[in-house]
N, C-alpha and C. Protein backbone atom coordinates (compact mmCIF):
# COMPACT_ATOMS: atom_id res chain seq x y z
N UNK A 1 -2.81 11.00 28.76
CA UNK A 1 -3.00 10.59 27.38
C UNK A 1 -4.10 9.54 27.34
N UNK A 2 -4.57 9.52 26.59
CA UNK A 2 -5.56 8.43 26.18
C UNK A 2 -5.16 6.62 25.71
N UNK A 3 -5.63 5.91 26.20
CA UNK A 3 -5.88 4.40 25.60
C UNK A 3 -5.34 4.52 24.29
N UNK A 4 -5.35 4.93 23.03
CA UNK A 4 -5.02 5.50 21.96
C UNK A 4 -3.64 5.71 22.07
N UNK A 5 -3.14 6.68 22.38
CA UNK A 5 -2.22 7.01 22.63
C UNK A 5 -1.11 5.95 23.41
N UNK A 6 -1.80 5.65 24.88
CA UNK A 6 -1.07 4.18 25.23
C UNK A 6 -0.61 3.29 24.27
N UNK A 7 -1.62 2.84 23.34
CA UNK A 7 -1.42 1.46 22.82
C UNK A 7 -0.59 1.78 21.80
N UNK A 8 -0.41 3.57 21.00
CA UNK A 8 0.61 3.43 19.66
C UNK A 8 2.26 3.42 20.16
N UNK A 9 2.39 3.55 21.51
CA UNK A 9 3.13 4.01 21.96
C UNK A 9 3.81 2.54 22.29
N UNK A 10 3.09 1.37 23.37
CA UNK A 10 3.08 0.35 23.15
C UNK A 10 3.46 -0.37 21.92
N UNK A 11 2.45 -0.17 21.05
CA UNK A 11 3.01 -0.64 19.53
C UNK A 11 3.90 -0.68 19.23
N UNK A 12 4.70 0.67 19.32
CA UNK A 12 5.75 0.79 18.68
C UNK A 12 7.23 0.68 19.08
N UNK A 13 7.11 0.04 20.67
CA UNK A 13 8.28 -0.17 21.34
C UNK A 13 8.09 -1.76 20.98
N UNK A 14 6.90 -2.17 20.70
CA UNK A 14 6.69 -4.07 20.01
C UNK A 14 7.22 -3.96 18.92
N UNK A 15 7.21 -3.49 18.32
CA UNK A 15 7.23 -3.70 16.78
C UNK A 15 8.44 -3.57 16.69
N UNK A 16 9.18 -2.11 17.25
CA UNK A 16 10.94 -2.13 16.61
C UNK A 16 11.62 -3.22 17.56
N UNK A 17 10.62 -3.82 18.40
CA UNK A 17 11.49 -4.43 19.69
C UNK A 17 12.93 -4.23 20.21
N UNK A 18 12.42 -2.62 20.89
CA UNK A 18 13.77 -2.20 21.18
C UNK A 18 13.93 -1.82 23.35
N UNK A 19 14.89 -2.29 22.98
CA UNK A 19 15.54 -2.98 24.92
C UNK A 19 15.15 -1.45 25.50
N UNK A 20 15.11 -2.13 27.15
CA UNK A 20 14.78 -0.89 27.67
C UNK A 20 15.36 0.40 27.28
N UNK A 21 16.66 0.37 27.55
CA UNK A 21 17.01 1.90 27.81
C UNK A 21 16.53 2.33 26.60
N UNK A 22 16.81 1.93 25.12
CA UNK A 22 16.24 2.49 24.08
C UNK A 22 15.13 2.95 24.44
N UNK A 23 14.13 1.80 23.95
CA UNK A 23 12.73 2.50 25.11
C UNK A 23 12.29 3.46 25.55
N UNK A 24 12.92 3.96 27.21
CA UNK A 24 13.03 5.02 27.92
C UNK A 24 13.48 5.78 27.36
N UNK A 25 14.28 5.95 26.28
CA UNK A 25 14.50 7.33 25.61
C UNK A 25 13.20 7.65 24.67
N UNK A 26 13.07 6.71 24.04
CA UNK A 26 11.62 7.10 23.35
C UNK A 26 10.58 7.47 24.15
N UNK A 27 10.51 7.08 24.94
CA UNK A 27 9.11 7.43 25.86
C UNK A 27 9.27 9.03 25.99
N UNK A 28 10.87 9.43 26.90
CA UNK A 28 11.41 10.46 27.34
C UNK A 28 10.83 11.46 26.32
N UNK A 29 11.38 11.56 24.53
CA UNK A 29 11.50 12.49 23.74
C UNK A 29 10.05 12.41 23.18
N UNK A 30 9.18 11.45 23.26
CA UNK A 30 7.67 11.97 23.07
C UNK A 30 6.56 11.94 23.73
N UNK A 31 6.24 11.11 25.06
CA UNK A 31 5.50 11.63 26.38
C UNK A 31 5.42 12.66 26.44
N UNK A 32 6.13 13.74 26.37
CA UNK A 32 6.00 15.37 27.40
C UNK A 32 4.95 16.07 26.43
N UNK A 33 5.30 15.37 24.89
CA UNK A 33 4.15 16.65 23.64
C UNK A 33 3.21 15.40 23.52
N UNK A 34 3.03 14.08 24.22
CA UNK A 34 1.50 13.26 23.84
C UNK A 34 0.33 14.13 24.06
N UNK A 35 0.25 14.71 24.74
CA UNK A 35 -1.41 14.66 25.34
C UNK A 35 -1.57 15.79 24.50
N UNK A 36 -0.82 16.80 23.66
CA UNK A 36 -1.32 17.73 22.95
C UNK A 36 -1.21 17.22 21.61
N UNK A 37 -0.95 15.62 20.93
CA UNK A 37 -0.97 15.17 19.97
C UNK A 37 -2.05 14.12 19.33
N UNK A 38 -2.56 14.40 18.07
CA UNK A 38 -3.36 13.33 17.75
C UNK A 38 -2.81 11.90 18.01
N UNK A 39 -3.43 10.83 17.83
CA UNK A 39 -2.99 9.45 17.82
C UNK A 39 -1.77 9.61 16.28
N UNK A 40 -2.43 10.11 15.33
CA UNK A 40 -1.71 9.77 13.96
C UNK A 40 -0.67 10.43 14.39
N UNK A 41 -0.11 12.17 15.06
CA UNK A 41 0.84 12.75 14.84
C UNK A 41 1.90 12.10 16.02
N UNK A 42 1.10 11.23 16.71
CA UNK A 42 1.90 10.72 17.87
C UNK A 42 3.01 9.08 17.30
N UNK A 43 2.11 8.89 16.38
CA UNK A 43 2.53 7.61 15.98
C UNK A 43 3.98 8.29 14.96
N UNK A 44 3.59 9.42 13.96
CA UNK A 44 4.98 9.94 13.83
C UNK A 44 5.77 10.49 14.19
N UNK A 45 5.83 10.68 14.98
CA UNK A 45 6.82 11.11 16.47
C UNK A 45 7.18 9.65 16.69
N UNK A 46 6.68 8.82 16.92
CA UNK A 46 7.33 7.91 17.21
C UNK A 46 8.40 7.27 16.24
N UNK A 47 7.76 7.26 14.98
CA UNK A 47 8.50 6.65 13.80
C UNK A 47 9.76 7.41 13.88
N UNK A 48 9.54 8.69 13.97
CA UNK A 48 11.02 9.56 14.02
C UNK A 48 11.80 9.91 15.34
N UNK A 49 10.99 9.42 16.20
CA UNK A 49 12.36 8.95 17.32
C UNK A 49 12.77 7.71 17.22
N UNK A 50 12.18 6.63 16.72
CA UNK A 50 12.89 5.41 16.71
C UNK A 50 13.84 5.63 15.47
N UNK A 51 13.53 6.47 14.61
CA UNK A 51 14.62 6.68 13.18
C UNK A 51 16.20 7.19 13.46
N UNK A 52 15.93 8.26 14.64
CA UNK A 52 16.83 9.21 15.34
C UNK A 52 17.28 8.14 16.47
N UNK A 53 16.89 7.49 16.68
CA UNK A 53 17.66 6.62 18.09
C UNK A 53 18.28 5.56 17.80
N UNK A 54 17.92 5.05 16.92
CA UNK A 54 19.01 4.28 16.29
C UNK A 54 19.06 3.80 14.56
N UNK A 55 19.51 4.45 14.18
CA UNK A 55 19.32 4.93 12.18
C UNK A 55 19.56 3.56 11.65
N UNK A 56 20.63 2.85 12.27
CA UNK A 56 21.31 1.89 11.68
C UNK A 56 19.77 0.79 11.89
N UNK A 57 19.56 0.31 12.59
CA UNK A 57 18.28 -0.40 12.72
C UNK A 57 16.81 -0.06 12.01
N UNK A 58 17.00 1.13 11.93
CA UNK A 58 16.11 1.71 11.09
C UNK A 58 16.01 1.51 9.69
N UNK A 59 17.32 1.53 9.44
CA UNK A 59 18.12 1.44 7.59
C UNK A 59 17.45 0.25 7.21
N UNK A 60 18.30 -1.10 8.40
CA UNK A 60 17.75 -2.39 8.19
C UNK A 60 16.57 -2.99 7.89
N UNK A 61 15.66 -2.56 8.63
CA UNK A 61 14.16 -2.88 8.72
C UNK A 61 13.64 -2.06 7.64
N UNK A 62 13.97 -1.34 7.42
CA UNK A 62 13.49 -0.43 5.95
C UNK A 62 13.63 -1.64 4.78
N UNK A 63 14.98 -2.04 4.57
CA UNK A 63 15.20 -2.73 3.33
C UNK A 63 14.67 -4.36 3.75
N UNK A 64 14.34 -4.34 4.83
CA UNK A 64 13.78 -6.26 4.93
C UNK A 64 12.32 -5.53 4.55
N UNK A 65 11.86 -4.84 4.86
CA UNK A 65 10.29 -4.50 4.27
C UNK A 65 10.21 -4.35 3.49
N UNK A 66 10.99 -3.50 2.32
CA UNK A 66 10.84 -3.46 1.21
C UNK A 66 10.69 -4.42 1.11
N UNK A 67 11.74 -5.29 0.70
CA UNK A 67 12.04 -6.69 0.36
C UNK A 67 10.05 -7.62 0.31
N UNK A 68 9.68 -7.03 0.99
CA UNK A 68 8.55 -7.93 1.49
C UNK A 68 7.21 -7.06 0.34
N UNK A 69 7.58 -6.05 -0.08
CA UNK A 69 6.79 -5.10 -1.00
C UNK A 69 5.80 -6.29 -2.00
N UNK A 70 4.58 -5.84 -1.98
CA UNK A 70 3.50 -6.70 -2.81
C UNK A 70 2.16 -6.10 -3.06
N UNK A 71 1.50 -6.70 -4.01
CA UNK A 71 -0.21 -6.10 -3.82
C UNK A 71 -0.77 -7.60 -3.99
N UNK A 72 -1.59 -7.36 -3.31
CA UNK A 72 -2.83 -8.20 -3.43
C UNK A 72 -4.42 -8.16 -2.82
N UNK A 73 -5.36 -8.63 -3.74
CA UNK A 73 -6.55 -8.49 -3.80
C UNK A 73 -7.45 -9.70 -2.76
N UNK A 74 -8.41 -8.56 -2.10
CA UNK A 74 -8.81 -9.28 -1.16
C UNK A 74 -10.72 -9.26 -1.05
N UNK A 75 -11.13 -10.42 -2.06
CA UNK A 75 -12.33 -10.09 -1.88
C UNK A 75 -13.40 -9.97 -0.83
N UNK A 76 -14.50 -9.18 -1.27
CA UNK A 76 -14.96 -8.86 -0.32
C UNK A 76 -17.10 -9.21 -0.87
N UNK A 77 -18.14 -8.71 0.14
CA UNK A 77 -19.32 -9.05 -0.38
C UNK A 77 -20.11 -7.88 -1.47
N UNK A 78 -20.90 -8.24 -1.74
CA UNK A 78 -21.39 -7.20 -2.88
C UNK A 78 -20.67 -6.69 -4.22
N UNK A 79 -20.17 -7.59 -4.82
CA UNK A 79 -19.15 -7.37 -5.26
C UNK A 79 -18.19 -6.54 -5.83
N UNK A 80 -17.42 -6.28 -4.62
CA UNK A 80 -16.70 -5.49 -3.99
C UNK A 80 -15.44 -6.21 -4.23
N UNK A 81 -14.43 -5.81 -3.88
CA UNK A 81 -12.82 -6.29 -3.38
C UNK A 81 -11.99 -5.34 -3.16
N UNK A 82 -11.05 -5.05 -2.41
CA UNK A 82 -10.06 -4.48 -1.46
C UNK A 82 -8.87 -4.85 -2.32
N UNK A 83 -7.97 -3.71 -2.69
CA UNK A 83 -7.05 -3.56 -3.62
C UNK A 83 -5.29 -3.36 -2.34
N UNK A 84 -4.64 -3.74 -1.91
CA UNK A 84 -3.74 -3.72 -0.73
C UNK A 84 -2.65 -3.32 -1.71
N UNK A 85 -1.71 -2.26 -1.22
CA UNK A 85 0.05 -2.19 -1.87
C UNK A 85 0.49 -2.16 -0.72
N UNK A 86 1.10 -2.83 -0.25
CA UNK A 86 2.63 -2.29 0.71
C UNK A 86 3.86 -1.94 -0.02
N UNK A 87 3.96 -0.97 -0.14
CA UNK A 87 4.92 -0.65 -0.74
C UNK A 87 6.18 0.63 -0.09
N UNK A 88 7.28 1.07 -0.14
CA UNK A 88 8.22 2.10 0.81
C UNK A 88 7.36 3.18 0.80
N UNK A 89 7.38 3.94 1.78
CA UNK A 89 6.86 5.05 1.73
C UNK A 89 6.81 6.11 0.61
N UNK A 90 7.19 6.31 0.19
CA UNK A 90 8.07 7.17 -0.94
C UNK A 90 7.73 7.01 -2.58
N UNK A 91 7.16 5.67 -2.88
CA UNK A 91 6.79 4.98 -3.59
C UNK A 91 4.95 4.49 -3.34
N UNK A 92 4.57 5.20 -2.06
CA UNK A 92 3.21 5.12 -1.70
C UNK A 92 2.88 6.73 -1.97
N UNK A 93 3.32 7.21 -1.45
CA UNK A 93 3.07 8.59 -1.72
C UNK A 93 3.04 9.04 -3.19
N UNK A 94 3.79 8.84 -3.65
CA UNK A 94 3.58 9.35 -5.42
C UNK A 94 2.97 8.63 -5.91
N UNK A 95 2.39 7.04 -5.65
CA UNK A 95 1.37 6.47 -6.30
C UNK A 95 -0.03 7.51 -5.75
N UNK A 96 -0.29 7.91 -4.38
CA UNK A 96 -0.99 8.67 -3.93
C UNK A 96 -1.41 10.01 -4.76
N UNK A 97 -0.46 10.66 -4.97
CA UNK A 97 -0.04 12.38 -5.71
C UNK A 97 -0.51 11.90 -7.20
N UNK A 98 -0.23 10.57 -7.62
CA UNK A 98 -0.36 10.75 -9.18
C UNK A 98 -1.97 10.67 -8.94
N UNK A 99 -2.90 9.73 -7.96
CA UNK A 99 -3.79 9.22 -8.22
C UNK A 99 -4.69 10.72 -7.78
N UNK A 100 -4.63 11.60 -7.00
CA UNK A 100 -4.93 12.61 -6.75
C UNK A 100 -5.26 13.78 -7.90
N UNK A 101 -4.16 13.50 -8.45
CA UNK A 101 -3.87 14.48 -9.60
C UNK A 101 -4.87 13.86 -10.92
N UNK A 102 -4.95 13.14 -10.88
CA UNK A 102 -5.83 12.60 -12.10
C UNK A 102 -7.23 12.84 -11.85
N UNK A 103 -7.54 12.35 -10.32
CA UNK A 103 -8.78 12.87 -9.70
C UNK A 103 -9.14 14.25 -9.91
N UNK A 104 -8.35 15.03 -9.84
CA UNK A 104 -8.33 16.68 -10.09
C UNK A 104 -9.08 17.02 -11.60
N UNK A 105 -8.62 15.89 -12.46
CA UNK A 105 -9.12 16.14 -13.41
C UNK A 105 -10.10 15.79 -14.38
N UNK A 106 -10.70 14.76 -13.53
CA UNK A 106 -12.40 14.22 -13.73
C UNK A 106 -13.18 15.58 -13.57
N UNK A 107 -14.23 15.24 -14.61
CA UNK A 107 -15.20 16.72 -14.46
C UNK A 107 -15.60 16.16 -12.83
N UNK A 108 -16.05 17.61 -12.18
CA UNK A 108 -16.44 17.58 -11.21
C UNK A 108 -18.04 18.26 -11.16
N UNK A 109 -18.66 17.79 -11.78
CA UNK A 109 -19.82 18.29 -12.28
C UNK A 109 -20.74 17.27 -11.78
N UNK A 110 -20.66 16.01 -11.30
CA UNK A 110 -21.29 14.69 -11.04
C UNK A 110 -21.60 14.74 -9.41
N UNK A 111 -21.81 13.87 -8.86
CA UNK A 111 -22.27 13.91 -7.07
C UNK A 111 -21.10 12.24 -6.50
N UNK A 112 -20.22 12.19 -7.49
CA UNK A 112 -18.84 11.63 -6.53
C UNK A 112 -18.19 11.73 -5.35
N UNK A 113 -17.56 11.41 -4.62
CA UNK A 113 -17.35 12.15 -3.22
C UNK A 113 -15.53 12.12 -3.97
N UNK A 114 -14.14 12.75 -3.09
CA UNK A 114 -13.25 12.57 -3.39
C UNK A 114 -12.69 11.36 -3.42
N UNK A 115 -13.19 10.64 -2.57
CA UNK A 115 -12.60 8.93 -2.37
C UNK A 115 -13.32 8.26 -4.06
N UNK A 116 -14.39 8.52 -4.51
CA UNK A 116 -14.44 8.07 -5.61
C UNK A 116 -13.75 8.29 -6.50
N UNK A 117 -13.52 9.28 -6.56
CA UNK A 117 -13.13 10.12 -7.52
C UNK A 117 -11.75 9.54 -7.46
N UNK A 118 -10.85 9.70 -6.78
CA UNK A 118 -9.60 8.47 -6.75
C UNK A 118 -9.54 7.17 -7.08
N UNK A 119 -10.79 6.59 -6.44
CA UNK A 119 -10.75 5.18 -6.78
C UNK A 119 -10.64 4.88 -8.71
N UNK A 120 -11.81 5.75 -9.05
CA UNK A 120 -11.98 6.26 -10.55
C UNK A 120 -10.42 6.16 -10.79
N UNK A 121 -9.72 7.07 -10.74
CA UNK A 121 -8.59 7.65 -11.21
C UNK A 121 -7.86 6.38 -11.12
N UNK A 122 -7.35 5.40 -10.05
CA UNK A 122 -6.99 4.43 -10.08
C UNK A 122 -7.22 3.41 -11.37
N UNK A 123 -8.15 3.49 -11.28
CA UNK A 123 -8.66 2.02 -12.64
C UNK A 123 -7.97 3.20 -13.72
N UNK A 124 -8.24 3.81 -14.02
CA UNK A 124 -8.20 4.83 -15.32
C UNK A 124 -6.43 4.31 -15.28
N UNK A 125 -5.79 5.02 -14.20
CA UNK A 125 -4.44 4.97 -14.76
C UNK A 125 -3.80 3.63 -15.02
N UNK A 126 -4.59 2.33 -14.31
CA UNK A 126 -3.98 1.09 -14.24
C UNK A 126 -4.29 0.15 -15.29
N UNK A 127 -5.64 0.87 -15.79
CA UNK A 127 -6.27 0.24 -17.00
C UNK A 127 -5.96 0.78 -18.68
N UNK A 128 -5.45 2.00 -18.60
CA UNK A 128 -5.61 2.62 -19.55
C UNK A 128 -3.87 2.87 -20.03
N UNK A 129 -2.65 2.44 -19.01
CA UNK A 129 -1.35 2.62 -19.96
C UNK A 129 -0.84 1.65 -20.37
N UNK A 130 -0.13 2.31 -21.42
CA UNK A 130 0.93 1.67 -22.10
C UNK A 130 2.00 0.36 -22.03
N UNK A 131 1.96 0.38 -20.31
CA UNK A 131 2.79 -0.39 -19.70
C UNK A 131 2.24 -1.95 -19.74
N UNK A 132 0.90 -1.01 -19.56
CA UNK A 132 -0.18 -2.99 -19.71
C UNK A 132 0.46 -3.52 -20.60
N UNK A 133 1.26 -5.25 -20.47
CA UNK A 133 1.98 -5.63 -21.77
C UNK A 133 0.43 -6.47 -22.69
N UNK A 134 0.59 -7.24 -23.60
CA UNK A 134 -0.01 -7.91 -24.19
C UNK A 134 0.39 -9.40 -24.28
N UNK A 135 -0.40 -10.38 -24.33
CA UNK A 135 -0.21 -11.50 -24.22
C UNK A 135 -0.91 -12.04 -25.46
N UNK A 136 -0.59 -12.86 -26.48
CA UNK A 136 -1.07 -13.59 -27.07
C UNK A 136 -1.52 -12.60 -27.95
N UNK A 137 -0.80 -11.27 -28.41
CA UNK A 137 -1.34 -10.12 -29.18
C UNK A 137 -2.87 -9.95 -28.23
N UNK A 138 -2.70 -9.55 -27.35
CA UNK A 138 -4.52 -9.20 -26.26
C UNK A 138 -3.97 -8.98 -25.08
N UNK A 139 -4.57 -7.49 -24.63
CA UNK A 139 -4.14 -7.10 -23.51
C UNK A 139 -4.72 -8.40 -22.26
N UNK A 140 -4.25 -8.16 -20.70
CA UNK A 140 -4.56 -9.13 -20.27
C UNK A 140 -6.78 -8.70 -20.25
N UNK A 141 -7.53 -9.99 -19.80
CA UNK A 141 -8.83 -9.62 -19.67
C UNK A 141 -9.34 -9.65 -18.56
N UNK A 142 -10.56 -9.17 -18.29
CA UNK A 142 -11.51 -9.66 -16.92
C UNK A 142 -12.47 -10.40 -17.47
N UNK A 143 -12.44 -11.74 -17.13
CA UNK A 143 -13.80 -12.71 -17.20
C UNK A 143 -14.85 -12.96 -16.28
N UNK A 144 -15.98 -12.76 -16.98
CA UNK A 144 -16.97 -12.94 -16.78
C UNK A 144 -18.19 -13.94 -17.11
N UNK A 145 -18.44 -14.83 -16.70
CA UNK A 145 -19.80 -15.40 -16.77
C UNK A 145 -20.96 -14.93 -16.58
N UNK A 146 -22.07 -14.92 -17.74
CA UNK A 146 -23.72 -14.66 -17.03
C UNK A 146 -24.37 -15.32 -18.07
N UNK A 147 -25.66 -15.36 -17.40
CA UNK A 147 -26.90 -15.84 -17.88
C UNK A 147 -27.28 -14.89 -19.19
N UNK A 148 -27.42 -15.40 -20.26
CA UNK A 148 -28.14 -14.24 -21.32
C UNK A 148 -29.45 -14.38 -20.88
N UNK A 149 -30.18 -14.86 -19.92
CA UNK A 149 -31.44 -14.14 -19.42
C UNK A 149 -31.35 -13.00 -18.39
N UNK A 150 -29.82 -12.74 -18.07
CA UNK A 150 -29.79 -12.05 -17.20
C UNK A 150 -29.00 -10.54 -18.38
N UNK A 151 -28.18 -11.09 -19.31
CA UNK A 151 -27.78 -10.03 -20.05
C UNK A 151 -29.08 -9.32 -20.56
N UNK A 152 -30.33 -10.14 -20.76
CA UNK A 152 -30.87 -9.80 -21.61
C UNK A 152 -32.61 -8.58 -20.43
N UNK A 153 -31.88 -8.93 -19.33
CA UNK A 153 -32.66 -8.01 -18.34
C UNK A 153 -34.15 -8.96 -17.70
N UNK A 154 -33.96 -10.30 -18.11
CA UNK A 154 -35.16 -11.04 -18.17
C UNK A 154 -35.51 -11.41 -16.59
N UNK A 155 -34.20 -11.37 -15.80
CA UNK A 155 -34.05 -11.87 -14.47
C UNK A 155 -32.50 -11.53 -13.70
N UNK A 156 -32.37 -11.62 -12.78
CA UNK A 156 -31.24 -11.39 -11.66
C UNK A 156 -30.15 -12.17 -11.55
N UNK A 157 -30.23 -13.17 -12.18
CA UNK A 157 -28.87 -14.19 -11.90
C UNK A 157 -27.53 -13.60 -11.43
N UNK A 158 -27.03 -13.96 -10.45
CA UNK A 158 -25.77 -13.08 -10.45
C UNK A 158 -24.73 -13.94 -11.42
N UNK A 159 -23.66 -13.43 -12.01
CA UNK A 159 -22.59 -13.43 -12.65
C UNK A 159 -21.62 -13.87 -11.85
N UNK A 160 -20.46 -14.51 -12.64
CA UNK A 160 -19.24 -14.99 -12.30
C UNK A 160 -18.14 -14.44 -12.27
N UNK A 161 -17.43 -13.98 -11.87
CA UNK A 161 -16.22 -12.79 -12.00
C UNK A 161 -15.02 -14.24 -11.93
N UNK A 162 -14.65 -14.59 -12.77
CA UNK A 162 -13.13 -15.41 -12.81
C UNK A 162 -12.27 -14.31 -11.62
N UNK A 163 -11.99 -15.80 -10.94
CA UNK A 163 -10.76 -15.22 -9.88
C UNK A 163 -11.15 -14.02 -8.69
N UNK A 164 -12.89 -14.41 -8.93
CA UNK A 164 -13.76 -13.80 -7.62
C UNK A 164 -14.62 -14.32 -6.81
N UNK A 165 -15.52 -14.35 -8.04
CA UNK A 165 -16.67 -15.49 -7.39
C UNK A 165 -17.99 -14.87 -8.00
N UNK A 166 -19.35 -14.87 -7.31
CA UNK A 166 -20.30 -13.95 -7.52
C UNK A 166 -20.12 -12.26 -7.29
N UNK A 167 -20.79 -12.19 -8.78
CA UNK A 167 -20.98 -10.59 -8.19
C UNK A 167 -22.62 -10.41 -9.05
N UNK A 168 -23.21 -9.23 -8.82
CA UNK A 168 -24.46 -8.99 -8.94
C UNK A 168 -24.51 -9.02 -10.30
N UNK A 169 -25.90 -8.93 -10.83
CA UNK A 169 -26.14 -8.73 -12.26
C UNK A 169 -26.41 -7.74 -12.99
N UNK A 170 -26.29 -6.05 -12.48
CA UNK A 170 -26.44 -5.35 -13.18
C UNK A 170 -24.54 -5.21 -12.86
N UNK A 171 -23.83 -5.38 -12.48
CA UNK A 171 -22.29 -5.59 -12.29
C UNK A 171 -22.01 -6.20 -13.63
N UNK A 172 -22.42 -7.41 -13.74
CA UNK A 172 -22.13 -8.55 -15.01
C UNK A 172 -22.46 -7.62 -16.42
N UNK A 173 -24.00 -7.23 -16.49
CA UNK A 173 -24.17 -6.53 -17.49
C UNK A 173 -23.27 -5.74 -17.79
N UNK A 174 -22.79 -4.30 -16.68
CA UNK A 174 -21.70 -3.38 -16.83
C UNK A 174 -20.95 -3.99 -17.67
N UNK A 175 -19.88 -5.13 -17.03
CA UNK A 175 -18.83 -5.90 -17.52
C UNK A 175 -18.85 -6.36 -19.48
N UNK A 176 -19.89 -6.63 -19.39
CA UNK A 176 -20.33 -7.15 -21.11
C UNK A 176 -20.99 -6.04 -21.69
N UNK A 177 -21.13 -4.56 -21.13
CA UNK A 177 -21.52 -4.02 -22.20
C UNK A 177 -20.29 -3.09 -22.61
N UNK A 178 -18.66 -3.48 -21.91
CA UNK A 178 -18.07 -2.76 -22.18
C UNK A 178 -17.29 -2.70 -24.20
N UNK A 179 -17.79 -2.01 -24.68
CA UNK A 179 -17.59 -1.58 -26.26
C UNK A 179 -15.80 -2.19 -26.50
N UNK A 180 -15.32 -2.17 -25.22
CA UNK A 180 -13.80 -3.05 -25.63
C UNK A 180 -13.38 -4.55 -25.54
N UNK A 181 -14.53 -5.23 -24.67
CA UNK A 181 -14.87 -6.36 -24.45
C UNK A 181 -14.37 -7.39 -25.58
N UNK A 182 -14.59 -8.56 -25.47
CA UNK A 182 -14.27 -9.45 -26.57
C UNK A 182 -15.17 -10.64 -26.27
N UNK A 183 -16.50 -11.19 -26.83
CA UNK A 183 -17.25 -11.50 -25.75
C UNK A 183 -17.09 -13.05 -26.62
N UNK A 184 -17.15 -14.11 -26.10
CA UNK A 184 -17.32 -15.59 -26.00
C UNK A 184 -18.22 -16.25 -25.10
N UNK A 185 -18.93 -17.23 -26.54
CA UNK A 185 -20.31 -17.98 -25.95
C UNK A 185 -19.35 -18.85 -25.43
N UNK A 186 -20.38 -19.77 -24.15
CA UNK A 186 -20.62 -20.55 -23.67
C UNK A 186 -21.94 -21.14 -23.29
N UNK A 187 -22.32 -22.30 -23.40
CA UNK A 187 -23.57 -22.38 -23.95
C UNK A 187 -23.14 -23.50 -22.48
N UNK A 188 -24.36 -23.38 -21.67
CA UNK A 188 -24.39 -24.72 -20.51
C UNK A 188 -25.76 -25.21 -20.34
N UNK A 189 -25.85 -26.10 -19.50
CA UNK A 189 -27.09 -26.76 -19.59
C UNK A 189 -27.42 -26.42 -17.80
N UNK A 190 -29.31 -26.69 -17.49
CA UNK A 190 -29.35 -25.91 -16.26
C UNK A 190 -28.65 -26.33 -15.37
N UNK A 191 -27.71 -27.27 -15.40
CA UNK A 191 -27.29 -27.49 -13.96
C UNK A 191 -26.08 -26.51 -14.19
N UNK A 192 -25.71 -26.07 -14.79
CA UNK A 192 -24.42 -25.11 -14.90
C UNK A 192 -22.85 -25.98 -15.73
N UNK A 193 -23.19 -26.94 -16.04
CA UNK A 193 -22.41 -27.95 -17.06
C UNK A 193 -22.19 -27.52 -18.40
């Protein structure tokens, strides 16, 4: 087997931290089909012999993870950011299937790849229901800061994304030319005051 293979195998006797003999049975019931398995199909083989070898431990660690279930946003450069769910399996997957399915139904007439085309589908479904509550009669917003020499195409300034940081200026523009927007001056002086 491969390094790959070693280390998920490794992994995963760390992670459930389970005593030898356990162990040796895991090794036993998926060693013999490793070397004809990808890394990914090996790693579920593993998940489902540690499920099958001892359920009750399995049950447990299921519901302390849940328990631990969250999203959070992790920015990144260009302005970019990394969207994270940990969430049960089961509850990842049908967020998956719905986001798929919506993707299915963007014209496909454009030069998107499928990963866009999801990402798309994502904002669409997270931005666009019902569930969004309202605050203060106003759904929640995304704020933005820019230069109106920069709204106005005169120069590059990058923009402020509240609760990001910089992001570029044809980004900022996007942001303020959206027709649902609600836009508020702020008038500063050059030092940014």
């Amino acid at each position: 087997i491969s390094f790959s293979h070693a280390r998920a195998v490794v992994d995963s006797v760390q992670r459930h931290v389970l005593d030898n003999p356990t162990a040796a049975k895991l090794e036993q019931r998926v060693l013999p089909k490793a070397p004809e398995r990808t890394v990914a199909e090996l790693r579920r083989d593993l998940r489902r012999g540690v499920a099958v070898l001892d359920p009750r431990e399995a049950e447990t660690r299921h519901e302390d993870a849940a328990a631990e279930r969250r999203v959070c946003v992790q920015p990144e450069d260009d302005g970019m950011a990394w969207l994270h769910a940990y969430l049960p399996a089961a509850d990842a997957q049908a967020v998956w299937l719905a986001l798929q399915a919506v993707a299915d139904t963007l014209p496909d007439d454009d030069c998107r790849s499928a990963d866009q085309r999801r990402a798309d589908a994502f904002v669409t479904l997270c931005c666009s229901t019902d569930a969004v509550p309202q605050q203060h009669g106003r759904r929640p917003s995304v704020q933005v800061s820019v230069a109106l020499s920069t709204l106005l195409g005169l120069d590059e300034q990058p923009g402020e994304l509240d609760g990001y940081g910089p992001i570029p200026a044809s980004l900022a523009r996007r942001i303020a030319a959206d027709p649902t927007g609600t836009w508020r001056r702020l008038v500063t002086d050059p030092q940014g005051r």
